[in-house]
PDB file of N, CA and C in Angstrom:
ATOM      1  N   UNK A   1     -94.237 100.234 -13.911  1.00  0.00           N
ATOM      2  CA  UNK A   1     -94.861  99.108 -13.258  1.00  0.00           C
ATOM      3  C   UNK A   1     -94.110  98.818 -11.962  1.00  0.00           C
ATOM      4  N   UNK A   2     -94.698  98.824 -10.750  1.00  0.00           N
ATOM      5  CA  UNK A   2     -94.414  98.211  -9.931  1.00  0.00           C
ATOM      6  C   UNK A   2     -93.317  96.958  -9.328  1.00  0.00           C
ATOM      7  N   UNK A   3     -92.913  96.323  -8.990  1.00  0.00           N
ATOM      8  CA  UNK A   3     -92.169  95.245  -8.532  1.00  0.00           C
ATOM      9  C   UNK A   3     -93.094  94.904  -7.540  1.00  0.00           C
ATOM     10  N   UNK A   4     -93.390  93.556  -7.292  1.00  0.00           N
ATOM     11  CA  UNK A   4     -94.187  93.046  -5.844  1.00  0.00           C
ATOM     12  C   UNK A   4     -92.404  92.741  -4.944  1.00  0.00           C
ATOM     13  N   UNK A   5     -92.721  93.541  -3.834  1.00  0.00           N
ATOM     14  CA  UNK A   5     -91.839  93.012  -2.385  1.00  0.00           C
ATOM     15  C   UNK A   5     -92.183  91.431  -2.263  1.00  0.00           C
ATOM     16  N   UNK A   6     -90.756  91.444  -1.618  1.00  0.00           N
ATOM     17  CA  UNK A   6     -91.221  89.617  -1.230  1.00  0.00           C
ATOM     18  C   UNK A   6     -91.306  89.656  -0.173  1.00  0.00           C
ATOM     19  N   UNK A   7     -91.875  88.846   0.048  1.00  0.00           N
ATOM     20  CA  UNK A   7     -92.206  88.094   1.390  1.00  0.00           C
ATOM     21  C   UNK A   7     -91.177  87.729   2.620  1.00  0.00           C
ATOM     22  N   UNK A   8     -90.966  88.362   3.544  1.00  0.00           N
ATOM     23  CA  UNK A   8     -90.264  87.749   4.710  1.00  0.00           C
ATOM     24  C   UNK A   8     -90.784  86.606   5.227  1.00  0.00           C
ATOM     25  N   UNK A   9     -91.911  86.847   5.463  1.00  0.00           N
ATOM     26  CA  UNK A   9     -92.355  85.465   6.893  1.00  0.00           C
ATOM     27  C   UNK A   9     -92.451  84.299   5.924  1.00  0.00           C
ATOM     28  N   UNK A  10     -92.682  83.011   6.235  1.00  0.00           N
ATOM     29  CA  UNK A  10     -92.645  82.169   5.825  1.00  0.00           C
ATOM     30  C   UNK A  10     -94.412  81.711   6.263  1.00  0.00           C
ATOM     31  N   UNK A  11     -94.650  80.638   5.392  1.00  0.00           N
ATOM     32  CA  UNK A  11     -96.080  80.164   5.397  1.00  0.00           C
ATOM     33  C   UNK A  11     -96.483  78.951   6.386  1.00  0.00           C
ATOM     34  N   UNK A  12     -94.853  78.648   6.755  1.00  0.00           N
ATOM     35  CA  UNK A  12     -95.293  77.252   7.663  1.00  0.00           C
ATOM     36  C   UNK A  12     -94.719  75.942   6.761  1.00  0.00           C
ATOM     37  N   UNK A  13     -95.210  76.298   4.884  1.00  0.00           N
ATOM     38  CA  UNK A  13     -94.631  74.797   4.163  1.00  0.00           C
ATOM     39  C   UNK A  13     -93.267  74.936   4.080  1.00  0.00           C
ATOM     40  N   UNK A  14     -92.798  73.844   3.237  1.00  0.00           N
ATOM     41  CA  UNK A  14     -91.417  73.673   3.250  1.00  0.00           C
ATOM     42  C   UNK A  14     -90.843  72.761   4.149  1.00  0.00           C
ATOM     43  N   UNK A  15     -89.448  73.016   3.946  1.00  0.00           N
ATOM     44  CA  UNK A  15     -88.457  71.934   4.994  1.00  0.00           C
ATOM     45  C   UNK A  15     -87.528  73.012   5.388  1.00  0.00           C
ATOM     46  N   UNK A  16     -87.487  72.766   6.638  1.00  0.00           N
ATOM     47  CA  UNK A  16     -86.112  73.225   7.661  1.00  0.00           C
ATOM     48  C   UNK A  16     -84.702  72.478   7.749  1.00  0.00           C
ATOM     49  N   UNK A  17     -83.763  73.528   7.097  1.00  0.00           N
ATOM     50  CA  UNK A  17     -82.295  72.411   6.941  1.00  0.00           C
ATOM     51  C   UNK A  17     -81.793  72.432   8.299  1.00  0.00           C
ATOM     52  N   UNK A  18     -81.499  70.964   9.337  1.00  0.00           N
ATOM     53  CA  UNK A  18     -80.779  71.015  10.696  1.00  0.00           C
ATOM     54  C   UNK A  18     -78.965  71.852  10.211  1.00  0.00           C
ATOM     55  N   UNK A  19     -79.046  71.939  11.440  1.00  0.00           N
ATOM     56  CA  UNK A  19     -77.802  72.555  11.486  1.00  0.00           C
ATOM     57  C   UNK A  19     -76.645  71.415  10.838  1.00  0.00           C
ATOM     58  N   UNK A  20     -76.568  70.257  11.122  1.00  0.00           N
ATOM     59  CA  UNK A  20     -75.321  69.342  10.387  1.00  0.00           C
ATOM     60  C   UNK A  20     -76.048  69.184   8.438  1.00  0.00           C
ATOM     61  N   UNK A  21     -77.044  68.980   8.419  1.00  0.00           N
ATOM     62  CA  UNK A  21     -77.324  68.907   7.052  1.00  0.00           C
ATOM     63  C   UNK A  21     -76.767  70.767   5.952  1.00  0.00           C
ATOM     64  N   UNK A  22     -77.165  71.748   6.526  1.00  0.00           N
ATOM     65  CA  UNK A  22     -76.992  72.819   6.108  1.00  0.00           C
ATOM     66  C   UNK A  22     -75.213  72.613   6.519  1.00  0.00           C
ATOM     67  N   UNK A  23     -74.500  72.516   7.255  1.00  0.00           N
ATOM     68  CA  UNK A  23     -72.834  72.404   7.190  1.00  0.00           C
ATOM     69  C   UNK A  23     -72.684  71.562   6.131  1.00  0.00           C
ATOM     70  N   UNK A  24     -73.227  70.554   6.151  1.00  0.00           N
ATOM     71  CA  UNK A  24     -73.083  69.202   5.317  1.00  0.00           C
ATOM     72  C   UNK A  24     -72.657  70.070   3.477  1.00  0.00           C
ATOM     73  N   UNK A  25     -73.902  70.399   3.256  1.00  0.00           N
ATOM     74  CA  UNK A  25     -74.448  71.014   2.022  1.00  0.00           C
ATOM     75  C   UNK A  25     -73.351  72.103   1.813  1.00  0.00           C
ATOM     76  N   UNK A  26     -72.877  73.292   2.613  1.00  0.00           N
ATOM     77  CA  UNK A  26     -72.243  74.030   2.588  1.00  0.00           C
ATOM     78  C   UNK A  26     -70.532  73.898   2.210  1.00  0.00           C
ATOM     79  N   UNK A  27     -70.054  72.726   2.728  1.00  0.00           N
ATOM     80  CA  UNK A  27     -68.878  72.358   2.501  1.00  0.00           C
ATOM     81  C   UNK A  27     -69.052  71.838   1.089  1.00  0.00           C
ATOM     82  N   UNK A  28     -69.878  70.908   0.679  1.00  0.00           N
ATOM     83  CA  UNK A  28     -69.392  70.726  -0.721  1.00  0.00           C
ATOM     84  C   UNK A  28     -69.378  72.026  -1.722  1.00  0.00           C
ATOM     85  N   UNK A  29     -70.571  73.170  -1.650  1.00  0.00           N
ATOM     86  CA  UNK A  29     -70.754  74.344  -2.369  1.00  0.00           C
ATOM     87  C   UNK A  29     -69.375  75.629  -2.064  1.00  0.00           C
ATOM     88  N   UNK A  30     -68.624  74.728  -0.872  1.00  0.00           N
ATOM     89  CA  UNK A  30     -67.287  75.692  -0.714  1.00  0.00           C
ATOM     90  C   UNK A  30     -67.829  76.783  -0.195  1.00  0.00           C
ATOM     91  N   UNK A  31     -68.855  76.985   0.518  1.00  0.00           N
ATOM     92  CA  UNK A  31     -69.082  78.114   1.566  1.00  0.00           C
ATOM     93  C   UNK A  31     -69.001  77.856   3.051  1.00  0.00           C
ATOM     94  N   UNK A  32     -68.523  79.068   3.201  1.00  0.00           N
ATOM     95  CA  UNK A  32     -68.231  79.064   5.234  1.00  0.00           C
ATOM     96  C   UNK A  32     -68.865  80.036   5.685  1.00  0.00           C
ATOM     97  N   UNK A  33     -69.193  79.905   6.629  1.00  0.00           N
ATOM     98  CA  UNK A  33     -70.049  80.831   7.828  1.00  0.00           C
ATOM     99  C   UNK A  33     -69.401  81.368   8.007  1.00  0.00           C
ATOM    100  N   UNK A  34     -69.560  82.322   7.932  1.00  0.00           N
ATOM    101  CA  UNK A  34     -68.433  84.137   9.065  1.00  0.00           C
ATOM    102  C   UNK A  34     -68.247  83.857  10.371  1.00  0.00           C
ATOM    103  N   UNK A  35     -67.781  84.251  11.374  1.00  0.00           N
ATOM    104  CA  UNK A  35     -67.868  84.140  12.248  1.00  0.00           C
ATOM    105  C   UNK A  35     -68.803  84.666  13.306  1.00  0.00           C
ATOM    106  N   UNK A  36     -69.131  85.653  12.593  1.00  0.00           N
ATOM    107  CA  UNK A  36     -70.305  86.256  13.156  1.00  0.00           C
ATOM    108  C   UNK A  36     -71.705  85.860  12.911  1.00  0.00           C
ATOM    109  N   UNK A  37     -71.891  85.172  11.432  1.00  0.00           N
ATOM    110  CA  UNK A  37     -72.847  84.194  11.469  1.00  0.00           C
ATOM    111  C   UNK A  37     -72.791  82.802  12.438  1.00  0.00           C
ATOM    112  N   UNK A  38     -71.759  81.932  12.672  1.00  0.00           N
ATOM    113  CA  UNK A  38     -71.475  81.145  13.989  1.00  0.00           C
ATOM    114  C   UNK A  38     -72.088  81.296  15.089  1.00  0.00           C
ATOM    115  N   UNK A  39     -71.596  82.519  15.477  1.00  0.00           N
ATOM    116  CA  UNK A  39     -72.388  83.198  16.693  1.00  0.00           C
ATOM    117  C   UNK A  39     -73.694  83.039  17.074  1.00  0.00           C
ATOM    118  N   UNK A  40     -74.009  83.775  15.816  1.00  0.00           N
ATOM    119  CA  UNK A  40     -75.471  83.652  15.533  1.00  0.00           C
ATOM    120  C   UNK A  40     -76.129  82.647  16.103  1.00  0.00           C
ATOM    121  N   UNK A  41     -75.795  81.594  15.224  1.00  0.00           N
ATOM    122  CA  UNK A  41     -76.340  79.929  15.090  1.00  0.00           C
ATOM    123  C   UNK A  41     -76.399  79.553  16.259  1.00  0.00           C
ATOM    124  N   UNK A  42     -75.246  79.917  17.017  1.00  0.00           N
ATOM    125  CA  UNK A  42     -74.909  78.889  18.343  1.00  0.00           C
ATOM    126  C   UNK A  42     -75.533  79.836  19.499  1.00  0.00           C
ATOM    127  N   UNK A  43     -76.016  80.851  19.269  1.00  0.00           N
ATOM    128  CA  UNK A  43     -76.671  81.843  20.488  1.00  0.00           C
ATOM    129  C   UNK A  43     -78.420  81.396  20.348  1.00  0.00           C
ATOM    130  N   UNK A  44     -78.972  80.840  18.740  1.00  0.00           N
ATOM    131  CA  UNK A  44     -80.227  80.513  18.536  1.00  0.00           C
ATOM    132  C   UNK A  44     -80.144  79.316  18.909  1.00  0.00           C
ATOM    133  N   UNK A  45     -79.336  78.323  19.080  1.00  0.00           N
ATOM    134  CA  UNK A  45     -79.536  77.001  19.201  1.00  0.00           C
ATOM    135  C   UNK A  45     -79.671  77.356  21.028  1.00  0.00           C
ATOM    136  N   UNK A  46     -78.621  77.967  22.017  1.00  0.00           N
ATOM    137  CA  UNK A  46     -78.817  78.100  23.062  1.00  0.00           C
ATOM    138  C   UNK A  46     -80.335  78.816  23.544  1.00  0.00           C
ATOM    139  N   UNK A  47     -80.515  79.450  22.713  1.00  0.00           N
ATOM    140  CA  UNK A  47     -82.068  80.069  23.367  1.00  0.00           C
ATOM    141  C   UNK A  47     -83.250  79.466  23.229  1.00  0.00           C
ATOM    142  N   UNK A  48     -82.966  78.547  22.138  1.00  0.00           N
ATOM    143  CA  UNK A  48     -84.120  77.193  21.729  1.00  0.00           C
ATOM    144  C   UNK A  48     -85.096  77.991  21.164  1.00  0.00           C
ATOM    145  N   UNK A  49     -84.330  78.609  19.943  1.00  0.00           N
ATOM    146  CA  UNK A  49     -85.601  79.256  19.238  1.00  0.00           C
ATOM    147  C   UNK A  49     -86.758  78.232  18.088  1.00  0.00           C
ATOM    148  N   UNK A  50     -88.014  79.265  18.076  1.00  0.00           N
ATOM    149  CA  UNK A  50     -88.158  77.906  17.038  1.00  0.00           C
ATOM    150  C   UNK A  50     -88.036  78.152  15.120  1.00  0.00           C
ATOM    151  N   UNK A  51     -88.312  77.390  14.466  1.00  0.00           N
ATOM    152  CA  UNK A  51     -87.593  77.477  12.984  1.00  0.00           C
ATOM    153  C   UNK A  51     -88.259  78.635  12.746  1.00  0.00           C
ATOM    154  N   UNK A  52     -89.728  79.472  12.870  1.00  0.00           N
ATOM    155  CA  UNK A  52     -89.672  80.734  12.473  1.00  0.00           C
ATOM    156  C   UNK A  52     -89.014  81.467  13.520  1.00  0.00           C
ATOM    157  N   UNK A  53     -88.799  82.013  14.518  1.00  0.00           N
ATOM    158  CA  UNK A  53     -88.136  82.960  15.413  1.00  0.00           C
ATOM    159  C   UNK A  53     -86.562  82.832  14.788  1.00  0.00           C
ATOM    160  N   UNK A  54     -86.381  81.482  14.311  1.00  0.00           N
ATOM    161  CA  UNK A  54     -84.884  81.702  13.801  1.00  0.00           C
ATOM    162  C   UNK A  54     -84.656  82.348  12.453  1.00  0.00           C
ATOM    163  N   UNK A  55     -85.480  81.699  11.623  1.00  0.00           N
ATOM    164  CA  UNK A  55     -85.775  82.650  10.388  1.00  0.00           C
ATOM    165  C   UNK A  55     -85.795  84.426  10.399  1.00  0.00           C
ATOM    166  N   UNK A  56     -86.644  84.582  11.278  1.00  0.00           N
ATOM    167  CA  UNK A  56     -86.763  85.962  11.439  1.00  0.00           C
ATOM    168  C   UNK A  56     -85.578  86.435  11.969  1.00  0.00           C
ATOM    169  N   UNK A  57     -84.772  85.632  12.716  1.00  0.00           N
ATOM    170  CA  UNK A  57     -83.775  86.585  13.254  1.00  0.00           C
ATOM    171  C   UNK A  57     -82.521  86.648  12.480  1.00  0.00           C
ATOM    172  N   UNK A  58     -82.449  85.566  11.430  1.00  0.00           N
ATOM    173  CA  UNK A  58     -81.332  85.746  10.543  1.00  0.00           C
ATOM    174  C   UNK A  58     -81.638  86.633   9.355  1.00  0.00           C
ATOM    175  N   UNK A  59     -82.983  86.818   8.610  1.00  0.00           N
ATOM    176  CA  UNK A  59     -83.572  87.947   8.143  1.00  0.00           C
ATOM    177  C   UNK A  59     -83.032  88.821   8.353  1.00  0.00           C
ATOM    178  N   UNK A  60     -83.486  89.593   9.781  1.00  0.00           N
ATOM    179  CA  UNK A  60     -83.283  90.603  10.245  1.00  0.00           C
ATOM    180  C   UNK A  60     -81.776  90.809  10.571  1.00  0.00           C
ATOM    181  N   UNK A  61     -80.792  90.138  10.713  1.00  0.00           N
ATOM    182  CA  UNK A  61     -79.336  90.532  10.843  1.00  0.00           C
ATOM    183  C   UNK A  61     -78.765  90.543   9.649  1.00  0.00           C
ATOM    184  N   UNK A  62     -79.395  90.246   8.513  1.00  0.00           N
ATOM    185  CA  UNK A  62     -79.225  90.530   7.167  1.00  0.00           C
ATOM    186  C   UNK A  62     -79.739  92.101   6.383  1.00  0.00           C
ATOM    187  N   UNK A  63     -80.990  92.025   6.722  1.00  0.00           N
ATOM    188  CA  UNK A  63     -81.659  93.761   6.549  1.00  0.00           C
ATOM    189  C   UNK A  63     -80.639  94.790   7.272  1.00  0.00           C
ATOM    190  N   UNK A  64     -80.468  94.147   8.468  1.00  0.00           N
ATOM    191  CA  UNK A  64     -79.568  95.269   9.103  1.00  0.00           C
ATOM    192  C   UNK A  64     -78.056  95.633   9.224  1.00  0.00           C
ATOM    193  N   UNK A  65     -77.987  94.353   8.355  1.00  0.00           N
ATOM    194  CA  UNK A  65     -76.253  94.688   7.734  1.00  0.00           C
ATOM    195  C   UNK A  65     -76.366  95.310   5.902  1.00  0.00           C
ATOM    196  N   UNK A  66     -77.522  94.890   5.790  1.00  0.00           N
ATOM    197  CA  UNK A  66     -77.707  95.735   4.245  1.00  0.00           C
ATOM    198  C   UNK A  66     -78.017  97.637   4.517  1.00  0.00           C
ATOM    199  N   UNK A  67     -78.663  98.087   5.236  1.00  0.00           N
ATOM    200  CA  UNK A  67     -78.939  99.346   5.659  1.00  0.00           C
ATOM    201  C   UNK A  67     -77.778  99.760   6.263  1.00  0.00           C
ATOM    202  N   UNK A  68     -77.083  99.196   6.697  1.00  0.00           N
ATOM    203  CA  UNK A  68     -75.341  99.545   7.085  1.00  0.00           C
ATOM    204  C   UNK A  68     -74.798 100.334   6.233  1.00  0.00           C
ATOM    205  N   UNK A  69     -75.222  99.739   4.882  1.00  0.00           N
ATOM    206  CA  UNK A  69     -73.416 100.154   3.475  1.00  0.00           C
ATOM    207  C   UNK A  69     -73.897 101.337   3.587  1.00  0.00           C
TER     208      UNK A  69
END
């Protein structure tokens, strides 16, 4: 039997965590951003992407650090 792939794109529903709420959340769960995720964040916030273009692009720097190993 098969497995269904999931879904990358998003549908539009849902909620978008801002950047201080997602830090917020993160410090109590005792996780930190890499530094290279930082980057990330602060190169999408400068380009004024919007919540899907950002989605997709953290996706995709994830796929492409998994096809790395």
């Amino acid at each position: 039997m098969k497995k269904a792939g999931k879904r990358l794109s998003g549908t539009g529903d849902g909620h978008v965590l801002g950047q201080r709420t997602f830090a917020a959340i993160t410090a109590v769960e005792g996780i930190s951003l890499s530094p290279a995720s930082r980057k990330r964040l602060t190169d999408m916030k400068k380009r004024k992407l919007s919540h899907d273009e950002q989605r997709t692009e953290v996706i995709r720097a994830y796929v492409d650090a998994k096809s790395r190993r």
